[in-house]
C-alpha atoms as a PDB file:
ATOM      1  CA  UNK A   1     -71.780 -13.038-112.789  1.00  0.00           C
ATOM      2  CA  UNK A   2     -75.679 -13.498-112.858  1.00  0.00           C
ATOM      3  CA  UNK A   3     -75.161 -17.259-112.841  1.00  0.00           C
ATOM      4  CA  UNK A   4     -72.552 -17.384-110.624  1.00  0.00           C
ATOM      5  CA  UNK A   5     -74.961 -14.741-108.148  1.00  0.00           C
ATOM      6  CA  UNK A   6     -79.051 -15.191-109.608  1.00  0.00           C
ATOM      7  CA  UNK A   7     -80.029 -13.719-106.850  1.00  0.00           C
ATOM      8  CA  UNK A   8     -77.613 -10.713-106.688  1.00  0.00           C
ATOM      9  CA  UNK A   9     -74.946 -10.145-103.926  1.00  0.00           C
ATOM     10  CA  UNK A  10     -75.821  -9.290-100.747  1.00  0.00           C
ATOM     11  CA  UNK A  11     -73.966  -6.847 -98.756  1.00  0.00           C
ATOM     12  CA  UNK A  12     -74.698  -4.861 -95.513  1.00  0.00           C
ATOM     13  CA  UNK A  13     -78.142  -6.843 -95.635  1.00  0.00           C
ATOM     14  CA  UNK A  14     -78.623  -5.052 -99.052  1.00  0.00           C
ATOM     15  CA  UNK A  15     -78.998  -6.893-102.250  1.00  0.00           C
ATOM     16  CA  UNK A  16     -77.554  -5.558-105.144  1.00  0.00           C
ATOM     17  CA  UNK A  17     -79.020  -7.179-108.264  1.00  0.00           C
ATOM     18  CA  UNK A  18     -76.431  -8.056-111.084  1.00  0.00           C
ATOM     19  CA  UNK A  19     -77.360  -6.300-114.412  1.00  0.00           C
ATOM     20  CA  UNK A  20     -76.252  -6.994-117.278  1.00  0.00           C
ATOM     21  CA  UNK A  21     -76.806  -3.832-119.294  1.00  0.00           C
ATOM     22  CA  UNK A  22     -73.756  -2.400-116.609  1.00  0.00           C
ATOM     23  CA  UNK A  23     -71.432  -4.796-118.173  1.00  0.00           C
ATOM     24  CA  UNK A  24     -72.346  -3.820-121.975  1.00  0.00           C
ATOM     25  CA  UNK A  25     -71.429  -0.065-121.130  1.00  0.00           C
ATOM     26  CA  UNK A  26     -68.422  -0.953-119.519  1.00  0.00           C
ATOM     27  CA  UNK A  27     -67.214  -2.576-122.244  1.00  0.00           C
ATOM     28  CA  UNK A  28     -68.425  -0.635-125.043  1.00  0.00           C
ATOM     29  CA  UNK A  29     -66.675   2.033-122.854  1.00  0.00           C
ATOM     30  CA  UNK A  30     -63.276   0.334-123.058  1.00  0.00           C
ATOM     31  CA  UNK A  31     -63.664  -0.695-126.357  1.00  0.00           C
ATOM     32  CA  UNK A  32     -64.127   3.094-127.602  1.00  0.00           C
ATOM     33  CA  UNK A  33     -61.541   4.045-125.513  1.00  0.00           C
ATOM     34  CA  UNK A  34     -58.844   1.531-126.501  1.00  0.00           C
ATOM     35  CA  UNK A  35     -59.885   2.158-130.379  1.00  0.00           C
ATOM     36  CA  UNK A  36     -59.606   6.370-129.776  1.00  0.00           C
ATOM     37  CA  UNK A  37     -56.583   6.004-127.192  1.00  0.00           C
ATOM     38  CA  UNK A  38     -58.461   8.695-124.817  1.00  0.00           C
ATOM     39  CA  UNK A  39     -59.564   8.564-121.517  1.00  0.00           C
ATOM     40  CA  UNK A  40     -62.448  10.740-121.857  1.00  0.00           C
ATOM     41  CA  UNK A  41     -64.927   7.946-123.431  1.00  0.00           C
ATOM     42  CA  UNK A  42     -65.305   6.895-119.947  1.00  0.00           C
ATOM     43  CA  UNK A  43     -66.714  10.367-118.686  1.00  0.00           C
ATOM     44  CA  UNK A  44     -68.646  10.641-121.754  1.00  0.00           C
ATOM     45  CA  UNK A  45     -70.290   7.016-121.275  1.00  0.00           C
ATOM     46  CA  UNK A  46     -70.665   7.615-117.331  1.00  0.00           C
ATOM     47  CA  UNK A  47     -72.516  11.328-118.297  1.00  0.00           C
ATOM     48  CA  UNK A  48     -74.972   9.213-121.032  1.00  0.00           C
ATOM     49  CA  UNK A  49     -75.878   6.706-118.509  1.00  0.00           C
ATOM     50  CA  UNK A  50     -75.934   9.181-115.295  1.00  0.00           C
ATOM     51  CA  UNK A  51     -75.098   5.565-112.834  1.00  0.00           C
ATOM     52  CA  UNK A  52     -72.738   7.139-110.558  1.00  0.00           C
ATOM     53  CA  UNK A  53     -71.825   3.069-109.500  1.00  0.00           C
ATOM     54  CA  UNK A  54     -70.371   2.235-112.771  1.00  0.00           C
ATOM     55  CA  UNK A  55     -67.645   4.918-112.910  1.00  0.00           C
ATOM     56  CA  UNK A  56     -64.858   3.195-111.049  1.00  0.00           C
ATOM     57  CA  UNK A  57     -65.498   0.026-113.068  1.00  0.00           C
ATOM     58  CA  UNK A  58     -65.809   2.060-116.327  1.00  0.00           C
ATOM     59  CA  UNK A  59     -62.476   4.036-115.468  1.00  0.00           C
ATOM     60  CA  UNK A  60     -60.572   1.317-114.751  1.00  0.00           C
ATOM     61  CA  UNK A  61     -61.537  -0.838-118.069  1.00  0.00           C
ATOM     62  CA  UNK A  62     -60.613   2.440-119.756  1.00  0.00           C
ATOM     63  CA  UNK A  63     -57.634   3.047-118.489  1.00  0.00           C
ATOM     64  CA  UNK A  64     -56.550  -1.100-119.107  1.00  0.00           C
ATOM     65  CA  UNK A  65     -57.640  -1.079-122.385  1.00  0.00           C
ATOM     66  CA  UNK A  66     -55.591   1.960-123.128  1.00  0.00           C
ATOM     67  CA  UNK A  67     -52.803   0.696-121.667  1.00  0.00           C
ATOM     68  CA  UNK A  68     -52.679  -2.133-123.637  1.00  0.00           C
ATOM     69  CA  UNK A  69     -53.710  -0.890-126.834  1.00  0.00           C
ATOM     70  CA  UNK A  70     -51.286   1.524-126.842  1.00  0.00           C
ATOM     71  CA  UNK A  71     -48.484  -0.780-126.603  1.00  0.00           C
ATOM     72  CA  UNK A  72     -49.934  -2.732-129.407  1.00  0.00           C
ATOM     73  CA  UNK A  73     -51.172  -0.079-131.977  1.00  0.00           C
ATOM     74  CA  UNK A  74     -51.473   3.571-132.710  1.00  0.00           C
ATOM     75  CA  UNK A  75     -54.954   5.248-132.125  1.00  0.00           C
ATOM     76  CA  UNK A  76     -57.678   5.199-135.399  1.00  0.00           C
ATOM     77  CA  UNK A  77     -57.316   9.108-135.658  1.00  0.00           C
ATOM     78  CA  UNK A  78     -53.031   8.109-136.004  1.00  0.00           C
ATOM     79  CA  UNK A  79     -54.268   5.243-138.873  1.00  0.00           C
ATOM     80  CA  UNK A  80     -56.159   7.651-140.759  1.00  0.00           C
ATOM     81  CA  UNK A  81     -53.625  10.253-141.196  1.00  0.00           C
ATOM     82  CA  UNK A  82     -50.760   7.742-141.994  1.00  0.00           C
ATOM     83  CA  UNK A  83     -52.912   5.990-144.642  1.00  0.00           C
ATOM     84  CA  UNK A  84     -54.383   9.333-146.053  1.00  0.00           C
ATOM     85  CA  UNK A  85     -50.296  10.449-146.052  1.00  0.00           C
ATOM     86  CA  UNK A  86     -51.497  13.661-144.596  1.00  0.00           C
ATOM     87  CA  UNK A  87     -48.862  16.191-142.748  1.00  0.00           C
ATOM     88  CA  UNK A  88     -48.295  15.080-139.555  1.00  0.00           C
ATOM     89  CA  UNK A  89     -47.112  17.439-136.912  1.00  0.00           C
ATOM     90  CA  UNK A  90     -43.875  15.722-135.189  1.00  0.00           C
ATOM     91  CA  UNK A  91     -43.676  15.421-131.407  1.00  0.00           C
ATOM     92  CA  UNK A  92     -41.674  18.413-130.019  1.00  0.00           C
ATOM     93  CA  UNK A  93     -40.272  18.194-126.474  1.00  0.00           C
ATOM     94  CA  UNK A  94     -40.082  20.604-124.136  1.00  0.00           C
ATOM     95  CA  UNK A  95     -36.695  21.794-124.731  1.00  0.00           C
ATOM     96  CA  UNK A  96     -37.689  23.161-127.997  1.00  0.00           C
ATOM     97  CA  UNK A  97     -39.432  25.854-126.745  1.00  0.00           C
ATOM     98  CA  UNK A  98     -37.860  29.076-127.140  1.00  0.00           C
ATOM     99  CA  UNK A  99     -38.329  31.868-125.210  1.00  0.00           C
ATOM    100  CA  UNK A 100     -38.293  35.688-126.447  1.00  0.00           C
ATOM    101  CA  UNK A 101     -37.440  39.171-125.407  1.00  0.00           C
ATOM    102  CA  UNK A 102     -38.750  42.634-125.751  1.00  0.00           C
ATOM    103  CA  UNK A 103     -36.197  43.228-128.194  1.00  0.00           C
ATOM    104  CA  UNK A 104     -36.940  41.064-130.326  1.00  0.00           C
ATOM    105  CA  UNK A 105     -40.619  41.335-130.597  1.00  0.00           C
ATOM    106  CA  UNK A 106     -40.585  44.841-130.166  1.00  0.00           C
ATOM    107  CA  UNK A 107     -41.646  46.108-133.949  1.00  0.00           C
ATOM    108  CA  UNK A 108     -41.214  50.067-134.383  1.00  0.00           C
ATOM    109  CA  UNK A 109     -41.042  52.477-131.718  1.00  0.00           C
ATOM    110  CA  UNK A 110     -43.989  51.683-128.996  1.00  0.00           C
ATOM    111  CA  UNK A 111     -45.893  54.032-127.336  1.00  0.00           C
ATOM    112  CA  UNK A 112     -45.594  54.181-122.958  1.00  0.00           C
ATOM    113  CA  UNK A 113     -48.917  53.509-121.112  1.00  0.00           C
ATOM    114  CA  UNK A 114     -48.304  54.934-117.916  1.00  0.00           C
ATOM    115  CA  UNK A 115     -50.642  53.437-114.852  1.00  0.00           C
ATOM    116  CA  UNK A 116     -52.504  56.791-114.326  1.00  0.00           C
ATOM    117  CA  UNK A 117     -52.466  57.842-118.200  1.00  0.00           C
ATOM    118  CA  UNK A 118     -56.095  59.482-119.853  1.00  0.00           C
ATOM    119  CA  UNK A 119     -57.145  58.509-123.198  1.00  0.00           C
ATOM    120  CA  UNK A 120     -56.276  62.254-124.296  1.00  0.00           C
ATOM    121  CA  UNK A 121     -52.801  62.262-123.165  1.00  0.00           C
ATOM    122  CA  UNK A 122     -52.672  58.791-125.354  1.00  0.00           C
ATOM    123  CA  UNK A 123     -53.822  60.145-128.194  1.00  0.00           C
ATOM    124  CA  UNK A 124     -50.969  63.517-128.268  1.00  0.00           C
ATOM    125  CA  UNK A 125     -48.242  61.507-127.988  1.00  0.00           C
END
């Protein structure tokens, strides 16, 4: 870009200068991001370098590079647990949730709270 543009782009009469340090983030931003498989390297890298003009950019290389690298490969944090043969917690979908009723988590006899109860009438009963 700074060959193609030495002298930076001019737009509105304002020249924005082409740096290159903008495009080393960006990528080192995608690069984590791709390697971790999470989104949030972007907003980390955007909060280290405080430039409020690179966050689009940086978003959108994140989110690409994710994309694609999860399609190809599972994340470094997946790698490490499959070659360390830990136990791996399997993906449960929602309809494996399972929903309880008083009955059955209802242990012993409970005590009533009434709405306008005093501690002293809590503790005779």
């Amino acid at each position: 870009m700074a060959s193609l543009f030495p002298n930076g782009i001019i737009f509105d009469g304002i020249v924005y200068q082409i740096l290159p340090g903008g495009y080393a983030v960006i990528g080192a931003a995608a690069l984590t991001g791709a390697v971790s498989h999470t989104v949030s390297t972007a907003v980390i890298c955007f909060e280290l370098t405080g430039q409020i003009s690179h966050i689009l950019p940086m978003m959108v290389a994140v989110i690409l590079a994710n994309m694609v690298a999860q399609s190809l490969q599972p994340s470094l944090y997946d790698s490490i647990i499959q070659v360390k043969k830990l136990p791996y917690l399997p993906d449960l979908g929602w309809n494996h949730i399972r929903y309880s009723t008083k009955t059955e988590v209802e242990v012993g006899s409970g005590k009533e709270i009434k709405q306008n109860m005093r501690p002293q009438e809590n503790k005779r009963s």
